[in-house]
N, C-alpha and C. Protein backbone atom coordinates (compact mmCIF):
# COMPACT_ATOMS: atom_id res chain seq x y z
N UNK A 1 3.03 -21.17 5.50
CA UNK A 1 2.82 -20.75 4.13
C UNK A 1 3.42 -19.35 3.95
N UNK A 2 4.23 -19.30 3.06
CA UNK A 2 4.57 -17.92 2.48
C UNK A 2 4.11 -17.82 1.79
N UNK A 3 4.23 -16.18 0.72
CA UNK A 3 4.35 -15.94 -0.42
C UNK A 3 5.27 -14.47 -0.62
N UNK A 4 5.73 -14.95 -1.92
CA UNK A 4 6.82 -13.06 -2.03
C UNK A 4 6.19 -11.90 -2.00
N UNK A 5 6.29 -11.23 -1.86
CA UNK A 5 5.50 -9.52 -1.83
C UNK A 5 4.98 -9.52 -3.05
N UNK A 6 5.52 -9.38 -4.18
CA UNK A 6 5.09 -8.90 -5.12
C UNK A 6 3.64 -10.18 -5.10
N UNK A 7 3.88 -11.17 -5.15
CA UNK A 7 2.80 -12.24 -5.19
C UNK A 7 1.52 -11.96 -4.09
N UNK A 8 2.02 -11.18 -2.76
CA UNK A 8 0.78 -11.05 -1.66
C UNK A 8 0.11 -9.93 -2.16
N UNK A 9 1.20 -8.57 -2.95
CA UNK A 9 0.95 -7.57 -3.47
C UNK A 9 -0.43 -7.31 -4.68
N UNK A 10 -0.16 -8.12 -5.07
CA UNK A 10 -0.88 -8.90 -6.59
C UNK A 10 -2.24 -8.87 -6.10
N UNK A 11 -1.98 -10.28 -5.60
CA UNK A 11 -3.53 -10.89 -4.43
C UNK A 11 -4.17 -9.52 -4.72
N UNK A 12 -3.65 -8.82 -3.22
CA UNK A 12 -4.66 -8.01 -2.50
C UNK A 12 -4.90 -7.06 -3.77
N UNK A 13 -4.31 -6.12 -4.81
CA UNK A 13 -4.96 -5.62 -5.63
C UNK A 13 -5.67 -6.19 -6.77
N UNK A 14 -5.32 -7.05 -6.64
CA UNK A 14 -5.99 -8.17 -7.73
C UNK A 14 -7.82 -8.13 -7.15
N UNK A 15 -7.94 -8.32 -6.21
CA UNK A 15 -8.88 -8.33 -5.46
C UNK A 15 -9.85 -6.89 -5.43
N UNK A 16 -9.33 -5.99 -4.93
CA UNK A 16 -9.95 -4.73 -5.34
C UNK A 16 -9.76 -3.60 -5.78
N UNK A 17 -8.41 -3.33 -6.69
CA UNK A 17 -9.03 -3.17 -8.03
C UNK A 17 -8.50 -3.77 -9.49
N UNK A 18 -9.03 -4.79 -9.96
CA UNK A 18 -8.63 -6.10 -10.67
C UNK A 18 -8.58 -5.36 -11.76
N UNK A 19 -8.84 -4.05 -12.09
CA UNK A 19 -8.42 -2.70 -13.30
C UNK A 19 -7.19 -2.66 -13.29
N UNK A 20 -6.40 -2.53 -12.12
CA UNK A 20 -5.01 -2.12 -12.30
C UNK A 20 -4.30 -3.27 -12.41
N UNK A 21 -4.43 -4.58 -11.68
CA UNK A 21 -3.29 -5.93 -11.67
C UNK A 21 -2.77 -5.73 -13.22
N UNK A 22 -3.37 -5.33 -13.82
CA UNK A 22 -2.67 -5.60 -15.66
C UNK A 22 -1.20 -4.58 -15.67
N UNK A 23 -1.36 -3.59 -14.49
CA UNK A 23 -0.75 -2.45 -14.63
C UNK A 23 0.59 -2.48 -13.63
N UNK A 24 0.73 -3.40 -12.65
CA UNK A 24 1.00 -4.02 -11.22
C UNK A 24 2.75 -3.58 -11.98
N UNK A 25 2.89 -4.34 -12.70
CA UNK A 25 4.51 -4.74 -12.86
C UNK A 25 5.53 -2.81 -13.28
N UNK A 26 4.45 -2.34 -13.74
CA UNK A 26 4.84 -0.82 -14.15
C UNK A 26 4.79 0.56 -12.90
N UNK A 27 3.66 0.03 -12.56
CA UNK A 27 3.41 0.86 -11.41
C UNK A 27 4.41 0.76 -10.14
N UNK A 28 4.59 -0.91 -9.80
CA UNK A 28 5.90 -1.02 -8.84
C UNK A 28 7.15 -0.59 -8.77
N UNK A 29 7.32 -0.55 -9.97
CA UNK A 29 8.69 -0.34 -10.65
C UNK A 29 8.82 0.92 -10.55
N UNK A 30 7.37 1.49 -10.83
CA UNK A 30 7.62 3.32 -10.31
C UNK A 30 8.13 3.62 -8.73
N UNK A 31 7.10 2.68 -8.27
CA UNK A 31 7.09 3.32 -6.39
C UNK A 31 8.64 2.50 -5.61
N UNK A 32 8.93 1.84 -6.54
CA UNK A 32 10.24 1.55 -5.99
C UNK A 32 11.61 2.27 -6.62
N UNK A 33 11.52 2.50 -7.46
CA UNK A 33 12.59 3.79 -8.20
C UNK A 33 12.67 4.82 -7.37
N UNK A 34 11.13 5.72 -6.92
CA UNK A 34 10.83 6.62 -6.38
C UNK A 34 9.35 6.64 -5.64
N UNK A 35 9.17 6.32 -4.44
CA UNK A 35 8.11 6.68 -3.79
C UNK A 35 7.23 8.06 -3.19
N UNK A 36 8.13 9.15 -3.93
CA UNK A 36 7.10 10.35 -3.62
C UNK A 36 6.69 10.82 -4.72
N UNK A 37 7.35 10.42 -6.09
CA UNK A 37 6.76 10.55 -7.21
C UNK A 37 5.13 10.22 -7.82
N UNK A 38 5.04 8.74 -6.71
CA UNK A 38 3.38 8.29 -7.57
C UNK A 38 2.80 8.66 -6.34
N UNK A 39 2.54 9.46 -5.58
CA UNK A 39 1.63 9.86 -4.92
C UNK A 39 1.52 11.06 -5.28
N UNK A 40 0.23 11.53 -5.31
CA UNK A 40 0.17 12.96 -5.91
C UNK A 40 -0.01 13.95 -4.58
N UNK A 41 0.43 15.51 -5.15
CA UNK A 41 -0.06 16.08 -3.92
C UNK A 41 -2.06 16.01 -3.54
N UNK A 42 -1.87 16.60 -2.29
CA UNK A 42 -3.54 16.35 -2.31
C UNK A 42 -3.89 17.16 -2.80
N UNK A 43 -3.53 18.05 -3.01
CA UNK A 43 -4.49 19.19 -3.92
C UNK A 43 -4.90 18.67 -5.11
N UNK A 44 -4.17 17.49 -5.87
CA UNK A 44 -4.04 17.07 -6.90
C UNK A 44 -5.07 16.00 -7.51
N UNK A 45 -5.64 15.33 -6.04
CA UNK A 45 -5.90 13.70 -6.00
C UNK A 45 -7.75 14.18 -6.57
N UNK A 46 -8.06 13.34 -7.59
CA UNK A 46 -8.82 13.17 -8.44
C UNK A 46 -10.19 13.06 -7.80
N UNK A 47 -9.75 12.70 -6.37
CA UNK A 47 -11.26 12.63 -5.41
C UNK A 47 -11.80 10.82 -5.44
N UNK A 48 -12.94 10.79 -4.50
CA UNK A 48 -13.17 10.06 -4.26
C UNK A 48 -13.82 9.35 -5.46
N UNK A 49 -14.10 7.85 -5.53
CA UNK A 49 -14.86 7.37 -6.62
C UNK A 49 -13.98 5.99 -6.89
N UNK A 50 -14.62 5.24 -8.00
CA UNK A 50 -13.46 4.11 -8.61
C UNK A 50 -12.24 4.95 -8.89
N UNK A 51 -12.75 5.71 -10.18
CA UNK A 51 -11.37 6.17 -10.71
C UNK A 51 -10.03 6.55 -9.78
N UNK A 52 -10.50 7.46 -9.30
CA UNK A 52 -9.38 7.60 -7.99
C UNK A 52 -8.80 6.66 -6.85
N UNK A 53 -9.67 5.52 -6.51
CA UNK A 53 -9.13 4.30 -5.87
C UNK A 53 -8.20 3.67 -7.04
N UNK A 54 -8.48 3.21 -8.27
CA UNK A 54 -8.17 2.39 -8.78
C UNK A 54 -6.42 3.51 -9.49
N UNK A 55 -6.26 4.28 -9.28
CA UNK A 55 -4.77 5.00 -9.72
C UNK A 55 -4.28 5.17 -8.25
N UNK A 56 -4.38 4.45 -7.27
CA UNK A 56 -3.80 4.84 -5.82
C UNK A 56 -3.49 3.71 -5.45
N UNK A 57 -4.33 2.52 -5.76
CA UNK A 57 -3.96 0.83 -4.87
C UNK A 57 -3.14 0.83 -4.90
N UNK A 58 -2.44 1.05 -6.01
CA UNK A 58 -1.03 -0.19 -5.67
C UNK A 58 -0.08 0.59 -5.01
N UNK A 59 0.36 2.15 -5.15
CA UNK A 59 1.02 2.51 -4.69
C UNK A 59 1.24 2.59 -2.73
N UNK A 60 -0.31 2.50 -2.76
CA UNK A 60 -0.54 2.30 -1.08
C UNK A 60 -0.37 0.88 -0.91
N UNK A 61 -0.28 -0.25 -1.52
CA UNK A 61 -0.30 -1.55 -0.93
C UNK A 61 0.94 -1.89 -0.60
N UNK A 62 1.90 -1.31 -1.68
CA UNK A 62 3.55 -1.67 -1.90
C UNK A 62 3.90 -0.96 -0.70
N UNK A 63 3.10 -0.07 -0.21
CA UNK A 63 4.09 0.51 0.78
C UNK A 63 3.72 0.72 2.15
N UNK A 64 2.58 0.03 2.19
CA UNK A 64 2.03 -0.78 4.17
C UNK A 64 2.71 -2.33 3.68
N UNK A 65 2.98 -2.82 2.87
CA UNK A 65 3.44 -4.10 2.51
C UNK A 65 4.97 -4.05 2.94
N UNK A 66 5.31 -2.92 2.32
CA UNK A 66 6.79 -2.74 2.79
C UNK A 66 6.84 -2.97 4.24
N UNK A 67 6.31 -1.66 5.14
CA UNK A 67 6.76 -1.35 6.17
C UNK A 67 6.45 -2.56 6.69
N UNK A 68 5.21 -3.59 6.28
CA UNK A 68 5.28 -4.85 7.27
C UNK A 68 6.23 -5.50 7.11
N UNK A 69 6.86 -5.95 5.67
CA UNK A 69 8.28 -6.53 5.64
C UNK A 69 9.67 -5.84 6.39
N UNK A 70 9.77 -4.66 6.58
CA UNK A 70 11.24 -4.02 7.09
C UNK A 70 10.64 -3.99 8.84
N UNK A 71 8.82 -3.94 9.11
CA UNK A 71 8.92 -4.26 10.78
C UNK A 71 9.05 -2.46 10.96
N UNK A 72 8.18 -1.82 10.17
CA UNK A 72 8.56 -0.26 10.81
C UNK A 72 7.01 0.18 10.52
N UNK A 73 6.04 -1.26 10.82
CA UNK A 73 4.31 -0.69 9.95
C UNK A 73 4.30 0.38 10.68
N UNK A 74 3.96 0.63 11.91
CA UNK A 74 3.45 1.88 12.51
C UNK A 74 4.43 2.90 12.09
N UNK A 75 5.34 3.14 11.79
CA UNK A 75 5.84 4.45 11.21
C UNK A 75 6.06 5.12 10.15
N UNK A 76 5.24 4.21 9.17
CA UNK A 76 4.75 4.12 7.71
C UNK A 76 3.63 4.91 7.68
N UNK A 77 2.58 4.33 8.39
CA UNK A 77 1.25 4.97 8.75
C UNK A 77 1.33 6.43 9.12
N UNK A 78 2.13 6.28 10.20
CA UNK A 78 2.18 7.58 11.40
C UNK A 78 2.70 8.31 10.08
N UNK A 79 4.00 8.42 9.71
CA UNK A 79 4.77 9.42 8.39
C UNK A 79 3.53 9.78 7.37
N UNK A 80 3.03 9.24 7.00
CA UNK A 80 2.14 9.40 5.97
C UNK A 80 1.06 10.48 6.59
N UNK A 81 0.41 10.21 7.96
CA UNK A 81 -0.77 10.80 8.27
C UNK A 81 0.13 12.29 8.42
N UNK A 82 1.31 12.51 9.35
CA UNK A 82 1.68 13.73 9.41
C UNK A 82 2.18 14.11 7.88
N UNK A 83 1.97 14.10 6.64
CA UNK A 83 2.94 15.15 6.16
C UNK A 83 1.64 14.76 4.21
N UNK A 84 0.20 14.72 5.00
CA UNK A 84 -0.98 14.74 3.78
C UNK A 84 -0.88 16.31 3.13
N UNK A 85 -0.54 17.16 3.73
CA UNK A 85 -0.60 18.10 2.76
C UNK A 85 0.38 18.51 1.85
N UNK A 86 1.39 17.40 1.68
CA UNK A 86 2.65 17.45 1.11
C UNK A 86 2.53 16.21 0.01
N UNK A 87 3.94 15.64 -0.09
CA UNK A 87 3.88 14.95 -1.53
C UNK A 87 4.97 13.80 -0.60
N UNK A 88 4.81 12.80 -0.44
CA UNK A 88 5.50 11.47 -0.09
C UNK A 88 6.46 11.67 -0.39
N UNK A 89 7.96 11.29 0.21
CA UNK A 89 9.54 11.60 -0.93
C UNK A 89 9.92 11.47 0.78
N UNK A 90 11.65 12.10 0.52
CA UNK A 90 12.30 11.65 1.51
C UNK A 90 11.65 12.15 2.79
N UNK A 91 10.52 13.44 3.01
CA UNK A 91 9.68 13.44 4.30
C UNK A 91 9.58 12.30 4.84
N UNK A 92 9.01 11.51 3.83
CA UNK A 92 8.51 10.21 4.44
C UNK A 92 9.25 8.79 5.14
N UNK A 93 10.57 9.12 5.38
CA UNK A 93 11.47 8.17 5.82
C UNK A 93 11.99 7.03 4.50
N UNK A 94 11.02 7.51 3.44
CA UNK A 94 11.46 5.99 2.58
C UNK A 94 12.32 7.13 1.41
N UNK A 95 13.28 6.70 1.55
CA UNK A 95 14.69 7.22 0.69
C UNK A 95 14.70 6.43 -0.43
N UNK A 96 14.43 7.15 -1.84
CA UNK A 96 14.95 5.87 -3.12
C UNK A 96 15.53 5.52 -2.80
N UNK A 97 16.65 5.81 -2.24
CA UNK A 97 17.93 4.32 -2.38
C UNK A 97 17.82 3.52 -1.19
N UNK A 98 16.87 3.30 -0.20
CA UNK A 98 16.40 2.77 0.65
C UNK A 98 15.58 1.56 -0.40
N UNK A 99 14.57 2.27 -1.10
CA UNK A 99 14.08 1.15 -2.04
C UNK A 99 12.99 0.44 -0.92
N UNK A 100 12.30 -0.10 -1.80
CA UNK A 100 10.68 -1.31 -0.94
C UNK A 100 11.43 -2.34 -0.94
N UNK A 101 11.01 -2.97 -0.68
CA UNK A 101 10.78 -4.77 -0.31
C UNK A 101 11.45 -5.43 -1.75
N UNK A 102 12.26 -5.85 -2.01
CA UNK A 102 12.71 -6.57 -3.40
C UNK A 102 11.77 -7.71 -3.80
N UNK A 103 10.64 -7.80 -4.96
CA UNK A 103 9.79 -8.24 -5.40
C UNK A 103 9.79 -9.90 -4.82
N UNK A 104 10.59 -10.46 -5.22
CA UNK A 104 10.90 -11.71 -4.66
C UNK A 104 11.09 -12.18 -3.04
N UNK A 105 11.18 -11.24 -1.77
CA UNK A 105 11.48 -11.13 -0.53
C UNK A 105 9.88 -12.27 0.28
N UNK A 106 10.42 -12.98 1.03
CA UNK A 106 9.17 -13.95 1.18
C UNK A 106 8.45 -13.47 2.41
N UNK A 107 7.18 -13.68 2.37
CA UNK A 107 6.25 -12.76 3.44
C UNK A 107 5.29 -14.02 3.66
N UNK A 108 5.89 -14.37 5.43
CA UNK A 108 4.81 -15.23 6.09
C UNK A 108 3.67 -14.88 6.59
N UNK A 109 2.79 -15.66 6.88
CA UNK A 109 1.97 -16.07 7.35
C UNK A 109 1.61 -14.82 8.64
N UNK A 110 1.21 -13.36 8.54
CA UNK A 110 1.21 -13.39 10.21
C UNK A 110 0.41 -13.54 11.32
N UNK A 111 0.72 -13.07 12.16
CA UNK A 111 -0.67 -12.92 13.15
C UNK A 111 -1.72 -12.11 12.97
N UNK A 112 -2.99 -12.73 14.00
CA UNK A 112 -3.74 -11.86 13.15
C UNK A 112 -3.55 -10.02 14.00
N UNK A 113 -3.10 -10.28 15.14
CA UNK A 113 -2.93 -8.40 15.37
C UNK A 113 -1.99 -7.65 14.76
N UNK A 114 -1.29 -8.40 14.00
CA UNK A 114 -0.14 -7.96 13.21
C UNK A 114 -0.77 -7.88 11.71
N UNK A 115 -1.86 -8.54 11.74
CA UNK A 115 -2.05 -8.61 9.82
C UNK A 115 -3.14 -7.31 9.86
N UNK A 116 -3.98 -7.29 11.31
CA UNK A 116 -5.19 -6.18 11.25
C UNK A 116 -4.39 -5.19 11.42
N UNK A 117 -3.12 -5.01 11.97
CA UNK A 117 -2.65 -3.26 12.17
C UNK A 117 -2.45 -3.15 10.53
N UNK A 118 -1.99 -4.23 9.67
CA UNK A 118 -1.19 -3.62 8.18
C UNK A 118 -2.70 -3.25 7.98
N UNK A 119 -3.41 -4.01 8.00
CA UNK A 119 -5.26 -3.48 7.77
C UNK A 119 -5.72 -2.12 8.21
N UNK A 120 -5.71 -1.89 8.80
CA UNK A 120 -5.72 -0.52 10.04
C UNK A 120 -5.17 0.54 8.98
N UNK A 121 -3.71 0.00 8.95
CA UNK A 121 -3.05 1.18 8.19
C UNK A 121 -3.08 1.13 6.72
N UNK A 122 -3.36 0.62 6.00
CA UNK A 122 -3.79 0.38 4.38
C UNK A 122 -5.31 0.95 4.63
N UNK A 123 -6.18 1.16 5.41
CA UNK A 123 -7.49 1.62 5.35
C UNK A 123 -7.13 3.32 5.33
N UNK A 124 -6.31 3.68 6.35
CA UNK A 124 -5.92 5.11 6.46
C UNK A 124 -5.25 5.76 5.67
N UNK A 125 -4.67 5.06 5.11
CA UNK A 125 -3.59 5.97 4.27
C UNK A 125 -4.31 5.79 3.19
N UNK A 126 -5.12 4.89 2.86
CA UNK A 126 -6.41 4.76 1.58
C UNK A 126 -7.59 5.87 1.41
N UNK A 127 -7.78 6.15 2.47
CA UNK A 127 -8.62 7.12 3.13
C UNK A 127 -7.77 8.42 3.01
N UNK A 128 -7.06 8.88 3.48
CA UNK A 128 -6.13 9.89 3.79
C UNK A 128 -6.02 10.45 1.75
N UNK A 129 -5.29 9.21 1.13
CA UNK A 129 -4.82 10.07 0.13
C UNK A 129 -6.53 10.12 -1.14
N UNK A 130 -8.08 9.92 -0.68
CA UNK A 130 -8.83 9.87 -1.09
C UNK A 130 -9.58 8.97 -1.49
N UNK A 131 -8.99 7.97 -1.19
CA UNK A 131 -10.14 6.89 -1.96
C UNK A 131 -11.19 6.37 -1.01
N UNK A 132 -12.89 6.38 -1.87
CA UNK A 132 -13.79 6.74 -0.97
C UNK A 132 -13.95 4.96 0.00
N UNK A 133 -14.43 5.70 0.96
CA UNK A 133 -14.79 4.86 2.72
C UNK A 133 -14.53 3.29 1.88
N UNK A 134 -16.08 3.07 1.24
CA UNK A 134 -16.36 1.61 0.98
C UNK A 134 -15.06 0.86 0.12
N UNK A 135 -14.39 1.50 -0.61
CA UNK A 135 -13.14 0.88 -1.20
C UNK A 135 -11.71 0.75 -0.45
N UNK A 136 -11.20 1.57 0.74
CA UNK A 136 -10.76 1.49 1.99
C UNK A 136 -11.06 0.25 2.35
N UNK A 137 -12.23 0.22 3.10
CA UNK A 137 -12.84 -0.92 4.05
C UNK A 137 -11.89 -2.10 3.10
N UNK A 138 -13.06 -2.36 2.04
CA UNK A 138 -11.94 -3.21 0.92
C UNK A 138 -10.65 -3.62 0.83
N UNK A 139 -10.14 -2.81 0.87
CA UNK A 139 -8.84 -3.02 0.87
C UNK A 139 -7.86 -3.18 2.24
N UNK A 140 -8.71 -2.85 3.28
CA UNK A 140 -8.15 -2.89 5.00
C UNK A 140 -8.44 -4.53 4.78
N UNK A 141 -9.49 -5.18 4.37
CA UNK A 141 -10.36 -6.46 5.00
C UNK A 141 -9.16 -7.54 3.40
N UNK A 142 -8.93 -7.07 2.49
CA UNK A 142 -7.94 -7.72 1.53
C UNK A 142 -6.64 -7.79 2.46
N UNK A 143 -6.21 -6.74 2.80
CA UNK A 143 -5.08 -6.89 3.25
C UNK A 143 -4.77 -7.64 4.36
N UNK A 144 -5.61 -7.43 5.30
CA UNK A 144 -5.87 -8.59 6.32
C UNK A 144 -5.87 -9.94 6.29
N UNK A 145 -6.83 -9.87 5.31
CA UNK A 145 -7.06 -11.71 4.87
C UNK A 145 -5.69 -12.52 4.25
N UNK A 146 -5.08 -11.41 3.58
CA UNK A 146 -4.09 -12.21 2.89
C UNK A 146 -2.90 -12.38 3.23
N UNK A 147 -2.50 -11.08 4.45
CA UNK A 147 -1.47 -11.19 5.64
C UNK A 147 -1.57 -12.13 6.43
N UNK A 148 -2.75 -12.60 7.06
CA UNK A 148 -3.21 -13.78 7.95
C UNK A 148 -3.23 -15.18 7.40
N UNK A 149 -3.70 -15.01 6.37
CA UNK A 149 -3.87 -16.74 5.45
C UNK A 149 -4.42 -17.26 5.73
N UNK A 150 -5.72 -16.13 5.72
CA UNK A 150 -7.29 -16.56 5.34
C UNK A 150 -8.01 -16.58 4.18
N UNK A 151 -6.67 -16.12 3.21
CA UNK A 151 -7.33 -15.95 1.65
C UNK A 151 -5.93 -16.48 0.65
């Protein structure tokens, strides 16, 4: 079983936080134009709570989603944890014209130590750029399920 990114993408924020899926097609379009643009600095980030999870999902899903599609997850994670007191952009290895995952790109089925690391790392970098513990967890245990094709 496959499905395209943007479609696994969906899922998992669809799932927790079903506020933004209305918002999915605008927001992507941002983090793929430019990925250090929709992350804010941390000085910036609104803090823990809904509100602040729900303006962060997608930009964190599109882009542990990525690195599982290009096969570079752990250096997605790792980039991100070194350079939190900064602002995402070319620090981060992902070059606009590098660009995410092209919406349509098909994403199998994986294993499950391969679907829990994208889990692992969608919990941290969820965590990292503020969004509180219990909505993390959430979104580590979405991302999992729907990398594996258990959901």
């Amino acid at each position: 079983m496959t499905r395209t990114f943007d479609e696994l993408a969906r899922a998992v924020i669809a799932e927790v936080a079903p506020e933004e899926a209305a918002f999915y097609a605008v927001i992507s379009a941002a983090v793929r134009r430019d990925p250090g643009r929709v992350f804010p600095a941390r000085d910036d980030l609104p803090g823990p709570g809904p509100a602040g999870a729900a303006a962060l999902v997608t930009p964190i899903v599109i882009t542990v989603l990525g690195g599982v599609v290009s096969g570079h997850l752990t250096g997605v994670a790792g980039q991100h944890t070194r350079r939190l007191s900064g602002r995402l952009g070319n620090r981060s290895g992902h070059r606009p014209e590098d660009g995410i995952a092209t919406p349509a790109i098909e994403v199998p089925v994986l294993d499950h130590a391969t679907a829990e690391e994208a889990g692992r790392a969608v919990e941290r970098m969820a965590l990292d750029m503020g969004i509180e513990p219990g909505a993390a967890l959430r979104l580590r245990q979405a991302m999992h399920g729907h990398l594996s094709g258990q959901r």
